[in-house]
N, C-alpha and C. Protein backbone atom coordinates (compact mmCIF):
# COMPACT_ATOMS: atom_id res chain seq x y z
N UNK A 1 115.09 74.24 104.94
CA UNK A 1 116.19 74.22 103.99
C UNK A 1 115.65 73.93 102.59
N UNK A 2 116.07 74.64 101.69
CA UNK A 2 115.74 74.55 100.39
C UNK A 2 116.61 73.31 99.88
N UNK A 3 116.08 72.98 98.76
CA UNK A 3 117.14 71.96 98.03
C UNK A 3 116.62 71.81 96.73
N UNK A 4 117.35 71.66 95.79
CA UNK A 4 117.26 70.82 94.76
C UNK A 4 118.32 69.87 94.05
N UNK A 5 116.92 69.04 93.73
CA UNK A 5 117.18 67.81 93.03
C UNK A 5 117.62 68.21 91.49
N UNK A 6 118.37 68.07 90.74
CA UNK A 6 119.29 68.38 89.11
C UNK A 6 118.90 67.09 88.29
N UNK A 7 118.28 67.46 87.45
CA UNK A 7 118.43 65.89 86.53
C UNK A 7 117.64 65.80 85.56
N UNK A 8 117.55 65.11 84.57
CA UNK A 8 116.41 64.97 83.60
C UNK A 8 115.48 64.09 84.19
N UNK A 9 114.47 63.68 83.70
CA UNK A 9 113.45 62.87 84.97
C UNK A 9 113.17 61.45 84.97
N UNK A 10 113.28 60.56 83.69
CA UNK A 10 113.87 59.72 83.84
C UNK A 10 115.14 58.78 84.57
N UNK A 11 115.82 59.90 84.63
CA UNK A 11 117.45 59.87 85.45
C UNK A 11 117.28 59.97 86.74
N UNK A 12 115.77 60.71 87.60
CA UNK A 12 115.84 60.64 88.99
C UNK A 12 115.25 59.77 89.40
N UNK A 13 115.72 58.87 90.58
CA UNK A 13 115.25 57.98 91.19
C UNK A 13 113.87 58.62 92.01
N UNK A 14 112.70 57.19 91.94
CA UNK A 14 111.45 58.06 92.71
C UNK A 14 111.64 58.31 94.08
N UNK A 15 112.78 57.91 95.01
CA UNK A 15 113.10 58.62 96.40
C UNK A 15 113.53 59.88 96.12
N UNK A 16 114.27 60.36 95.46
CA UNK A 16 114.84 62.30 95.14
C UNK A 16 113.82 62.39 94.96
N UNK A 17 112.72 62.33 93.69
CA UNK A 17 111.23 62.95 93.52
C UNK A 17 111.45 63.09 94.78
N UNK A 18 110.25 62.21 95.61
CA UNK A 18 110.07 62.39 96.99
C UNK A 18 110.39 63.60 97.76
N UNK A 19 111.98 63.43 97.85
CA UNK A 19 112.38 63.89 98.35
C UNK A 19 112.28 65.48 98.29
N UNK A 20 112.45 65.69 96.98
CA UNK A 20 112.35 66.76 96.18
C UNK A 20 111.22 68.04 97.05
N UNK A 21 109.64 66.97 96.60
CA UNK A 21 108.40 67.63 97.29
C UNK A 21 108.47 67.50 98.85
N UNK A 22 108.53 66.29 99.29
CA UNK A 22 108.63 66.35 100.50
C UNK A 22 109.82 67.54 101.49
N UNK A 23 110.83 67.97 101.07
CA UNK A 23 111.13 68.79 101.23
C UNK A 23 110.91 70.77 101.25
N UNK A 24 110.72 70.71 99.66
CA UNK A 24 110.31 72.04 99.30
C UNK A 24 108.89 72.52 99.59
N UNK A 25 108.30 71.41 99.24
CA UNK A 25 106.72 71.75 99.27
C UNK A 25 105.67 71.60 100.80
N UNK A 26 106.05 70.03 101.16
CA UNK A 26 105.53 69.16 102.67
C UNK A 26 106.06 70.13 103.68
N UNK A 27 107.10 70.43 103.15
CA UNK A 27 108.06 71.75 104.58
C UNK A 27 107.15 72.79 104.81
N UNK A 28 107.30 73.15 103.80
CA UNK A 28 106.90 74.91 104.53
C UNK A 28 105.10 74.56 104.53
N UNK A 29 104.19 73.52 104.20
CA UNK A 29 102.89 73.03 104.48
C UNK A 29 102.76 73.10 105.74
N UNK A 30 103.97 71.99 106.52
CA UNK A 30 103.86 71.81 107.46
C UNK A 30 103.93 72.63 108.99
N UNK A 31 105.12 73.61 108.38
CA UNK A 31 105.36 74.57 109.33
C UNK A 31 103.81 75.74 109.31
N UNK A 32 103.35 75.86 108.51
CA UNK A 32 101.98 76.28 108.41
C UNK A 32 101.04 76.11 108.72
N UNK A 33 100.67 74.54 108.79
CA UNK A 33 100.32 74.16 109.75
C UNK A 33 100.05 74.33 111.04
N UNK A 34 101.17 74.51 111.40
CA UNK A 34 101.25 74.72 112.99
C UNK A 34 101.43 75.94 113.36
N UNK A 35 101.51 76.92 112.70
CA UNK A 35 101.04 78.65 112.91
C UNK A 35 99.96 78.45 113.01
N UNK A 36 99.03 78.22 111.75
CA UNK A 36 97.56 78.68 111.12
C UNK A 36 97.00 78.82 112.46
N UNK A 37 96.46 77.95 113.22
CA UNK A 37 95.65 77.77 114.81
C UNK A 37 95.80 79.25 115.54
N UNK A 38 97.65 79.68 115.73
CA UNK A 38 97.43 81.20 116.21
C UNK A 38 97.13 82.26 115.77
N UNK A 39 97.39 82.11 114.44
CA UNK A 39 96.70 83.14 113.54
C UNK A 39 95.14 83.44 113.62
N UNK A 40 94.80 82.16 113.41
CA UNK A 40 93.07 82.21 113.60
C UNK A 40 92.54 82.68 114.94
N UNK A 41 93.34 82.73 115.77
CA UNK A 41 92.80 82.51 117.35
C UNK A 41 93.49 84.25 117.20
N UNK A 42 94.16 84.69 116.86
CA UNK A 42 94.63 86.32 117.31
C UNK A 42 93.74 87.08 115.72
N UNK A 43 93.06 86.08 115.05
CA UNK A 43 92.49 86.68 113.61
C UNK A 43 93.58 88.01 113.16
N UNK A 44 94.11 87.26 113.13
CA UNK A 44 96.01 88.32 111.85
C UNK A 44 97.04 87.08 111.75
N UNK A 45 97.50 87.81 110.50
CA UNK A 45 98.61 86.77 110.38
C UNK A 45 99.20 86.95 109.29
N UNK A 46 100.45 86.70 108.69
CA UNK A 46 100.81 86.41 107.23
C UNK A 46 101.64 85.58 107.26
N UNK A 47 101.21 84.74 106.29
CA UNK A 47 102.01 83.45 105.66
C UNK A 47 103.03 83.84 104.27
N UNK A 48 104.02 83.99 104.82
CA UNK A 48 105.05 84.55 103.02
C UNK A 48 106.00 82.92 103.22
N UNK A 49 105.15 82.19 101.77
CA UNK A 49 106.60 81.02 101.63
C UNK A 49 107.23 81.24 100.40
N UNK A 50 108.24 80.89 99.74
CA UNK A 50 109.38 80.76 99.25
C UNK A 50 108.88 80.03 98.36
N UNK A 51 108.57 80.66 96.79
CA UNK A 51 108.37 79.68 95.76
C UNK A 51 109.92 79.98 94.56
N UNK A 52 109.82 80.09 93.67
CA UNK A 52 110.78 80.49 92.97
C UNK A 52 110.37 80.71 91.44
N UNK A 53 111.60 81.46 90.66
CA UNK A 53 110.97 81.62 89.27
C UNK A 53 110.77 80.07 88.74
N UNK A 54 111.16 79.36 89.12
CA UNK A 54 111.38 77.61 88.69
C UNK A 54 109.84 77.59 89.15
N UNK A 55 108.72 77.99 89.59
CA UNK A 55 107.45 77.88 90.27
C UNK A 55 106.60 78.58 89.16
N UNK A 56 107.09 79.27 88.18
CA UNK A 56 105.82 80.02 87.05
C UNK A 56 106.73 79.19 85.36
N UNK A 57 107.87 78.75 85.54
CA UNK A 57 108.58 78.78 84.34
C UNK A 57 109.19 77.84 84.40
N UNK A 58 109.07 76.68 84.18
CA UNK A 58 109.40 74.98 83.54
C UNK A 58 110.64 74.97 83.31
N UNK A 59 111.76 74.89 83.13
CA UNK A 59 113.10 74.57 82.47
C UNK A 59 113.36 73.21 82.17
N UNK A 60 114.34 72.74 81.64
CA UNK A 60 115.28 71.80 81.55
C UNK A 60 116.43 71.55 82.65
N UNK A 61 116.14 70.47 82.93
CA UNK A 61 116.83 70.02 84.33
C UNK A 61 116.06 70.06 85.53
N UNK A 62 115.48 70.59 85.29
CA UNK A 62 114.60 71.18 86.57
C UNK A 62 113.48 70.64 86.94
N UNK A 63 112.93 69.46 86.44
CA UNK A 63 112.19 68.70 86.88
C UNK A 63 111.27 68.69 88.00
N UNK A 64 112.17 68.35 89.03
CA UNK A 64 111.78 67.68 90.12
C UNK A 64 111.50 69.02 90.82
N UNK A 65 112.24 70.04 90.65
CA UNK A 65 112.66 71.13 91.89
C UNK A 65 111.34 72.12 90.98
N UNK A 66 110.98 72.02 90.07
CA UNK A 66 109.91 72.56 89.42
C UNK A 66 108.63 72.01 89.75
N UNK A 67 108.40 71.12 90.18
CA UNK A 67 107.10 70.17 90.47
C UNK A 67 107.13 70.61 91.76
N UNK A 68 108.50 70.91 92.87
CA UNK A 68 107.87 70.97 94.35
C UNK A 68 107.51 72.50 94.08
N UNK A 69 108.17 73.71 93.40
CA UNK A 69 107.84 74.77 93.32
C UNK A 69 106.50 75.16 92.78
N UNK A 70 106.02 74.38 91.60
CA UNK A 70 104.67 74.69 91.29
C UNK A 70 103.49 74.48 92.59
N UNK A 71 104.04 73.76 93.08
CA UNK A 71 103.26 73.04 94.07
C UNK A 71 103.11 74.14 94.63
N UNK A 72 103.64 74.45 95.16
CA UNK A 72 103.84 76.12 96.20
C UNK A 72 102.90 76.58 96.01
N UNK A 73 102.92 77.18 94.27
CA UNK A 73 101.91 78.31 93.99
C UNK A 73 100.55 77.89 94.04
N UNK A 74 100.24 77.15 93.70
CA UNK A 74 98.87 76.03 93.63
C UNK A 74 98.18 75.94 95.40
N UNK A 75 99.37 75.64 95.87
CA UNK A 75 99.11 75.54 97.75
C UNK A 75 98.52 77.31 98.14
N UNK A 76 99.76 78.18 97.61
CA UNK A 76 99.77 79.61 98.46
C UNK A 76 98.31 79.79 97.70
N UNK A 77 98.28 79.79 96.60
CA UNK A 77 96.96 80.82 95.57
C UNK A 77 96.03 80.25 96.17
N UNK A 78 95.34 79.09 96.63
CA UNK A 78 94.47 78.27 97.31
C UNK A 78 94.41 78.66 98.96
N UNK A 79 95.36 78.77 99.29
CA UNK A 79 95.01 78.84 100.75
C UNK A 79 94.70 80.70 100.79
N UNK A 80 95.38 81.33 100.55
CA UNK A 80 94.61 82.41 100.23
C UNK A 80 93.02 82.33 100.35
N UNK A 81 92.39 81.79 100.20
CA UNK A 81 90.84 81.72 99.94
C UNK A 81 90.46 80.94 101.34
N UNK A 82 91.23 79.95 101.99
CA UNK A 82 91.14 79.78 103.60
C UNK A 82 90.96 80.48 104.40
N UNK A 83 91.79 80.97 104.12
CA UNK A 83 92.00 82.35 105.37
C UNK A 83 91.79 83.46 105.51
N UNK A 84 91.83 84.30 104.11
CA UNK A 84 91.40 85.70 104.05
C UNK A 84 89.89 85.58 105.42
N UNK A 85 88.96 85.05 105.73
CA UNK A 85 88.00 85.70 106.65
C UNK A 85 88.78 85.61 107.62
N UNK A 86 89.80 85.34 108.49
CA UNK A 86 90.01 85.29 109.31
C UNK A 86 91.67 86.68 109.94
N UNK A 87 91.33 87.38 108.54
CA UNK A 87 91.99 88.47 108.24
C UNK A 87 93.54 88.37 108.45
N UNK A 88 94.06 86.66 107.77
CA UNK A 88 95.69 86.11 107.44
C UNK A 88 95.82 86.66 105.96
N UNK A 89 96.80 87.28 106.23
CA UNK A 89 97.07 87.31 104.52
C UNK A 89 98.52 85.83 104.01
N UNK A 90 98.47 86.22 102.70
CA UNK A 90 99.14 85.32 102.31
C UNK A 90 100.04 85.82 101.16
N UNK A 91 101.46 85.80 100.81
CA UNK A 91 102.09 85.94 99.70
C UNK A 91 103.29 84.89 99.45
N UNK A 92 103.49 84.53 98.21
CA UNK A 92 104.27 83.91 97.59
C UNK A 92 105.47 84.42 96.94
N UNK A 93 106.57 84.12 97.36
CA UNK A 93 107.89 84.78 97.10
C UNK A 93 108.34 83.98 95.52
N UNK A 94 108.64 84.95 94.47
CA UNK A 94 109.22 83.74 93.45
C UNK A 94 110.39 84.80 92.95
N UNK A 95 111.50 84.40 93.87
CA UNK A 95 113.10 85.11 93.16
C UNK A 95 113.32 84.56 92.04
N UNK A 96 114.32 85.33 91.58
CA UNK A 96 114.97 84.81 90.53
C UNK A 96 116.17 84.25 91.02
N UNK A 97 117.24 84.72 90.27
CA UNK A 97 118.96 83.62 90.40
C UNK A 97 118.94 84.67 91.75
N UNK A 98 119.54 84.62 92.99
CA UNK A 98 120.05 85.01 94.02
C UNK A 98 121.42 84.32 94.73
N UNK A 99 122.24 85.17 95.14
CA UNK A 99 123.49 84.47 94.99
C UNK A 99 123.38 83.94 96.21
N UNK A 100 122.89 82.94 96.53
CA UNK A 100 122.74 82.13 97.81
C UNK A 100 123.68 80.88 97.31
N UNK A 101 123.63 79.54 98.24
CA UNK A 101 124.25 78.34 98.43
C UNK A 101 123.51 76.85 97.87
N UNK A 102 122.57 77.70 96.76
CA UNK A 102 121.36 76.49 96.00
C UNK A 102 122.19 75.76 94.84
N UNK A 103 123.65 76.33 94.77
CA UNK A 103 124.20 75.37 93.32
C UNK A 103 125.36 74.53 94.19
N UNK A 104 125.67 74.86 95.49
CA UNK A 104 126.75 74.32 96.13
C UNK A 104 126.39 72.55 95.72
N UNK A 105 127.14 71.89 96.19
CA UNK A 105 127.08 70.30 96.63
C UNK A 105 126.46 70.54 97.63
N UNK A 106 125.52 69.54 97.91
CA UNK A 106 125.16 69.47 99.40
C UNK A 106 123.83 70.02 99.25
N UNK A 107 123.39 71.56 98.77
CA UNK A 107 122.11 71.91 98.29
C UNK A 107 121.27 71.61 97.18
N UNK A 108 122.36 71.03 96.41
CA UNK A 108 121.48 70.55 95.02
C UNK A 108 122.37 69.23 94.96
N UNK A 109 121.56 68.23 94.47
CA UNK A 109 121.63 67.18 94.67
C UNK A 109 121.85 66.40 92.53
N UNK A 110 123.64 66.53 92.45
CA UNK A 110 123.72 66.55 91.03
C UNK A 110 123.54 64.95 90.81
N UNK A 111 123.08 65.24 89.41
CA UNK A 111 122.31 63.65 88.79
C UNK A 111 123.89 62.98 88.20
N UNK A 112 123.80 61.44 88.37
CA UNK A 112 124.58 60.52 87.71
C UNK A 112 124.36 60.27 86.51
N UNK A 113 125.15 60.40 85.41
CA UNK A 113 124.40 59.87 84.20
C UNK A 113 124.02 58.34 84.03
N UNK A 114 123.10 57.49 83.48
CA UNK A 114 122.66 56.57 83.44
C UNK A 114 122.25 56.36 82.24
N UNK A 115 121.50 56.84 81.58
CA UNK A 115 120.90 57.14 80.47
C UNK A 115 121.79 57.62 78.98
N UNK A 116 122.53 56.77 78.52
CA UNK A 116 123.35 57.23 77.19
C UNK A 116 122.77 58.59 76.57
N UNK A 117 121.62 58.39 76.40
CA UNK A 117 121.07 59.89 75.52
C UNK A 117 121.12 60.83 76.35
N UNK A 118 121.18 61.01 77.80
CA UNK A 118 120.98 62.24 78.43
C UNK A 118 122.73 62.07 78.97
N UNK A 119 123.29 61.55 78.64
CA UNK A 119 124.67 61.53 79.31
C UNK A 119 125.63 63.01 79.03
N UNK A 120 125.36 63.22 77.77
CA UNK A 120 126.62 64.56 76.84
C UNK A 120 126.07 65.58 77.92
N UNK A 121 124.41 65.69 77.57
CA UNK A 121 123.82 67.34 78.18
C UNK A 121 123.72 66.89 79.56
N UNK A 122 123.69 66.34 80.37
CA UNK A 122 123.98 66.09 81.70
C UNK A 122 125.52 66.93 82.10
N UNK A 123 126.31 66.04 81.41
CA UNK A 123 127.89 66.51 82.10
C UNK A 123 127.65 68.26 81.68
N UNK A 124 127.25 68.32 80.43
CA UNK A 124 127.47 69.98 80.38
C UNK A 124 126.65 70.77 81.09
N UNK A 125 124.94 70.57 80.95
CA UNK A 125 124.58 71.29 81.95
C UNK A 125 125.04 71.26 83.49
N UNK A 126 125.37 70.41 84.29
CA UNK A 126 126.08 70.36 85.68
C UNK A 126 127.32 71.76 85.53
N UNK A 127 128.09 71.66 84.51
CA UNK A 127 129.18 72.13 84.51
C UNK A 127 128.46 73.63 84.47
N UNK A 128 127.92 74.09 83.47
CA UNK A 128 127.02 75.42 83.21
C UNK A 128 126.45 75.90 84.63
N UNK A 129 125.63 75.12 85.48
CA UNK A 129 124.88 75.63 86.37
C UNK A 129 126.21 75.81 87.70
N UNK A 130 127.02 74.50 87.85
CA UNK A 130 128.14 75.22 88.62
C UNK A 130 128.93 76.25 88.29
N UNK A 131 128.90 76.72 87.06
CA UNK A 131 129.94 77.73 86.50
C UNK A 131 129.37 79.21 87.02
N UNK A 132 127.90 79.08 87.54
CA UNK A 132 127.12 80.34 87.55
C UNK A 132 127.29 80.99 89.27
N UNK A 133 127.80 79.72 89.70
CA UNK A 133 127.12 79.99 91.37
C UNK A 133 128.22 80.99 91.87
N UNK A 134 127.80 81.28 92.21
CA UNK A 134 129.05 83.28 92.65
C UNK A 134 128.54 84.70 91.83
N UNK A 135 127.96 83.75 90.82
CA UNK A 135 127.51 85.20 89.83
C UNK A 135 126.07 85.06 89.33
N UNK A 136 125.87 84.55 90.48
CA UNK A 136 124.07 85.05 90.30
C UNK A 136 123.85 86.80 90.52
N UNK A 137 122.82 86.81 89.83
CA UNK A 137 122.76 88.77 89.65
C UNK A 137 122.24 89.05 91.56
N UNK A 138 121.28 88.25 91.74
CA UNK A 138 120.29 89.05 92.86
C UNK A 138 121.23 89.08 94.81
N UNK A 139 120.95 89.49 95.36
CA UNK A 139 121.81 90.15 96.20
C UNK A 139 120.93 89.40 97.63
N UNK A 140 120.99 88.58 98.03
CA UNK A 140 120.25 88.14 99.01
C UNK A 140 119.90 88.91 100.45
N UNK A 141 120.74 89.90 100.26
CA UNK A 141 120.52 90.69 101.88
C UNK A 141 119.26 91.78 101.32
N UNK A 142 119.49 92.29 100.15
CA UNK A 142 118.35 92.91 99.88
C UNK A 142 117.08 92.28 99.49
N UNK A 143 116.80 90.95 99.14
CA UNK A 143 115.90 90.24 98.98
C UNK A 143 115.27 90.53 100.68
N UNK A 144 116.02 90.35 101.96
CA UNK A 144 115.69 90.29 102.84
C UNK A 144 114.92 91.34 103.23
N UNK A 145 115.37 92.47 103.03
CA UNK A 145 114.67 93.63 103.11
C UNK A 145 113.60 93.56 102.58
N UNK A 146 113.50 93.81 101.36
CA UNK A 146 112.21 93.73 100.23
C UNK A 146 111.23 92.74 101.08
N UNK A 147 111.45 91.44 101.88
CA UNK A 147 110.60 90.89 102.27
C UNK A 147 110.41 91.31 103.31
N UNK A 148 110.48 92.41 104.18
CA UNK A 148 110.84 93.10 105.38
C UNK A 148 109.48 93.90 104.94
N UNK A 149 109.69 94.43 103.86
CA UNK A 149 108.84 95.54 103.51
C UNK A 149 107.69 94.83 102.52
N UNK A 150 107.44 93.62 102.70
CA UNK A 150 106.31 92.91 102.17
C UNK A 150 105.52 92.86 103.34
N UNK A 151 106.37 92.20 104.74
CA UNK A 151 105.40 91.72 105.90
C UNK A 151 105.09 93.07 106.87
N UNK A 152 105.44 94.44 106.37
CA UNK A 152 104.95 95.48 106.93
C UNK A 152 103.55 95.82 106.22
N UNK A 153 103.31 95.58 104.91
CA UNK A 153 102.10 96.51 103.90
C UNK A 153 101.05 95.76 104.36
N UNK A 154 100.31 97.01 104.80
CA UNK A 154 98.93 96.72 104.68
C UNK A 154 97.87 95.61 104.52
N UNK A 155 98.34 95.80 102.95
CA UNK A 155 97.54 94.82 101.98
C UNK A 155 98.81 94.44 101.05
N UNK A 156 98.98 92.85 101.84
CA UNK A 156 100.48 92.51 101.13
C UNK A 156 99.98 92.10 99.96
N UNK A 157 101.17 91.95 99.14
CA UNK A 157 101.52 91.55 97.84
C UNK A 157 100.95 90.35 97.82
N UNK A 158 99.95 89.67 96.92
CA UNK A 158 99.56 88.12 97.13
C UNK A 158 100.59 87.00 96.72
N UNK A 159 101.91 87.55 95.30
CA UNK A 159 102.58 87.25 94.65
C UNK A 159 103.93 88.58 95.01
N UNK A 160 104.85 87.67 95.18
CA UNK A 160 105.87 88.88 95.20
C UNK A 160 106.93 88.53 94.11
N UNK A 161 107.58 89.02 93.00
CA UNK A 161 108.56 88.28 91.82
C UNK A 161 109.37 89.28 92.39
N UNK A 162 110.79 88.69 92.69
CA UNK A 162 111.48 89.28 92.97
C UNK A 162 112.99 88.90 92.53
N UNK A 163 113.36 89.93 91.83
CA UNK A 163 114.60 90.40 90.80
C UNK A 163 113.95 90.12 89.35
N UNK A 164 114.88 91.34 88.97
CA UNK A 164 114.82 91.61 87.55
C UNK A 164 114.54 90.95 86.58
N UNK A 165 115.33 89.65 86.81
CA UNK A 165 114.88 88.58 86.03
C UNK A 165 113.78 87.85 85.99
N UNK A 166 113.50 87.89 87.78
CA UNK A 166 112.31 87.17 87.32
C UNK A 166 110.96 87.80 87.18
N UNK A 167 111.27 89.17 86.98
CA UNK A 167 110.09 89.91 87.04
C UNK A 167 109.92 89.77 85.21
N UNK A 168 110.84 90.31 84.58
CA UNK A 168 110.37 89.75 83.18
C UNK A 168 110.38 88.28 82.54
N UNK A 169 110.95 87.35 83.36
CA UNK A 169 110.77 86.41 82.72
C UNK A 169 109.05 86.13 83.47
N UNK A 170 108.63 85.76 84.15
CA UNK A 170 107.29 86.00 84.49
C UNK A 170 106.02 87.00 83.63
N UNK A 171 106.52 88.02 83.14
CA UNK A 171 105.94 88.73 82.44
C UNK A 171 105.97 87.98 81.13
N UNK A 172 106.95 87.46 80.41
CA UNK A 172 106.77 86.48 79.47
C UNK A 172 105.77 85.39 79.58
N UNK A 173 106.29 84.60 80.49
CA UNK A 173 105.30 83.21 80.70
C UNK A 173 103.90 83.71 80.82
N UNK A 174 103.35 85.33 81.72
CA UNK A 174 101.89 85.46 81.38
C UNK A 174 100.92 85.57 80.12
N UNK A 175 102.62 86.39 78.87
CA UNK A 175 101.90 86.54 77.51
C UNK A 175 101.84 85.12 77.11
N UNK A 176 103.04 84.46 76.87
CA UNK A 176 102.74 82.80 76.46
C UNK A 176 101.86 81.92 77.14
N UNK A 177 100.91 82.49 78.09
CA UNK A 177 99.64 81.74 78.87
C UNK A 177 98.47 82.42 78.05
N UNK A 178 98.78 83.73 77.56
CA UNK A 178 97.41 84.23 76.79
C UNK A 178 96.90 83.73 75.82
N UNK A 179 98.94 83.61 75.17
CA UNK A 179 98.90 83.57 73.63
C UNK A 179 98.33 81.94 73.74
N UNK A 180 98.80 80.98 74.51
CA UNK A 180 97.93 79.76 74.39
C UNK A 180 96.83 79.70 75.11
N UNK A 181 95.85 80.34 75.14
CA UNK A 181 94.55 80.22 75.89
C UNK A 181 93.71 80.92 74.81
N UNK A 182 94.26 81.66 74.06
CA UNK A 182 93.86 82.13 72.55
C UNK A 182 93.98 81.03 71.14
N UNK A 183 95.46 80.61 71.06
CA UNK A 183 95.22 79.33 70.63
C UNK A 183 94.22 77.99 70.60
N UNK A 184 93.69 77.78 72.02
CA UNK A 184 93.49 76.78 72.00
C UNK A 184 91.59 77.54 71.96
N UNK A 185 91.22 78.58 71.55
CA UNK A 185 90.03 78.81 71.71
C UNK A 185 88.91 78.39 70.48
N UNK A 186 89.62 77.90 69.26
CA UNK A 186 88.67 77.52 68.00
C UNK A 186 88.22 75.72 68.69
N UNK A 187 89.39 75.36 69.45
CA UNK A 187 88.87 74.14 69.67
C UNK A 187 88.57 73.74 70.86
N UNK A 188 88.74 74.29 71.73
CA UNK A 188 88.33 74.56 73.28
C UNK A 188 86.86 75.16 73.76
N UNK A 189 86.19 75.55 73.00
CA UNK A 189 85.53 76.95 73.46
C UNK A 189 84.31 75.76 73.73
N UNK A 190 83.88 75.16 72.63
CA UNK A 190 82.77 74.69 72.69
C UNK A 190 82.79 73.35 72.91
N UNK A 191 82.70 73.07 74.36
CA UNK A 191 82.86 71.36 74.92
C UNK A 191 81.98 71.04 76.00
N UNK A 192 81.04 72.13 75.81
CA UNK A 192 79.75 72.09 76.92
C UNK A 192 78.97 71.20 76.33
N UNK A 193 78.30 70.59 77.37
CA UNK A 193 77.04 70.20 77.10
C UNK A 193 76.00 70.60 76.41
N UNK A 194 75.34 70.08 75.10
CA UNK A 194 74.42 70.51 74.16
C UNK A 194 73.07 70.48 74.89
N UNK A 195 72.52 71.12 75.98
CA UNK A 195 71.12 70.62 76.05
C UNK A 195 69.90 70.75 75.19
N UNK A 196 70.46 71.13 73.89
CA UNK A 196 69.30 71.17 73.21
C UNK A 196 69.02 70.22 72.25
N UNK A 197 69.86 69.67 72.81
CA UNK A 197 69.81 67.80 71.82
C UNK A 197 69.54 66.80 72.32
N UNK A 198 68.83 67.04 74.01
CA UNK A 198 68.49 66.12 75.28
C UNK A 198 67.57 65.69 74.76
């Protein structure tokens, strides 16, 4: 079960953290876990887990449910390099908005205000993100498919972005990874070791 935790991060108690990763992230580790052994032993396999656009692209509010999602990608892109000899593949799912049951009560876990300064944008963002749930763009039965036709290819997708949105918002966050890796190159570049001053 997916879940998220809503809140600015100060405002979440360190059990939701917890909870947060231990859920999104410790979950699907774990269930992996306990495949990997048959995979290796029949040498095939694919591992597709569930990251999200909240997994390449930071928001506001999103804290917690952003930290278990990065986690994902960091886990999937890494284990990739486990297993490929043992001829498992691996891909990482990162939807965008899909009109699933992630804004209901019960799946997302809304923050109390506590904090005077985060109190105004608290009540409004809650209200904003419930206002959306019914009219998310992406269509979840066809997500299903599309992943139907991930765990048939060949040579799966290592990364799968899936819907519109999050295919360009992803395409953004790669130029704003260039454009700061270009930035930071007048003062970055040179932090090696001088050995010619040994």
């Amino acid at each position: 079960m997916n879940v998220a935790v809503a809140g600015y991060f100060e405002e979440i108690p360190p059990a939701q953290m917890r909870q947060q990763i231990e859920t999104n992230l410790f979950g699907p580790m774990n269930v992996t876990r306990a495949i990997l052994p048959v995979m290796r032993k029949q040498r095939a396999g694919h591992v597709i887990t569930l990251s999200s656009l909240a997994g390449i692209i930071g928001q506001e509010f999103c804290v917690a449910y952003a930290a278990s999602k990065f986690g994902i990608e960091g886990w999937m892109e890494s284990l990739r390099y486990d297993v490929e000899p043992y001829n498992i593949h691996t891909t990482v799912v990162e939807p965008g908005f899909f009109r699933t049951e992630l804004l209901v009560d019960g799946s997302t876990i809304w923050p109390v205000p506590t904090i005077d300064d985060y109190a105004e944008r608290t009540t409004g963002t809650v209200a904003a993100w419930k206002s959306i749930n019914g009219q998310q763009p992406g269509d979840p039965a066809k997500l299903a498919r599309a992943l139907l036709a991930v765990a048939d290819q060949d040579k799966p997708l290592q990364r799968f972005v899936a819907g519109a949105d999050a295919i360009e918002g992803v395409k953004a966050k790669a130029q704003e990874l260039l454009a700061q890796a270009e930035a930071s190159r007048e003062l970055g570049s040179d932090l090696a070791y001088d050995d010619t001053n040994a």
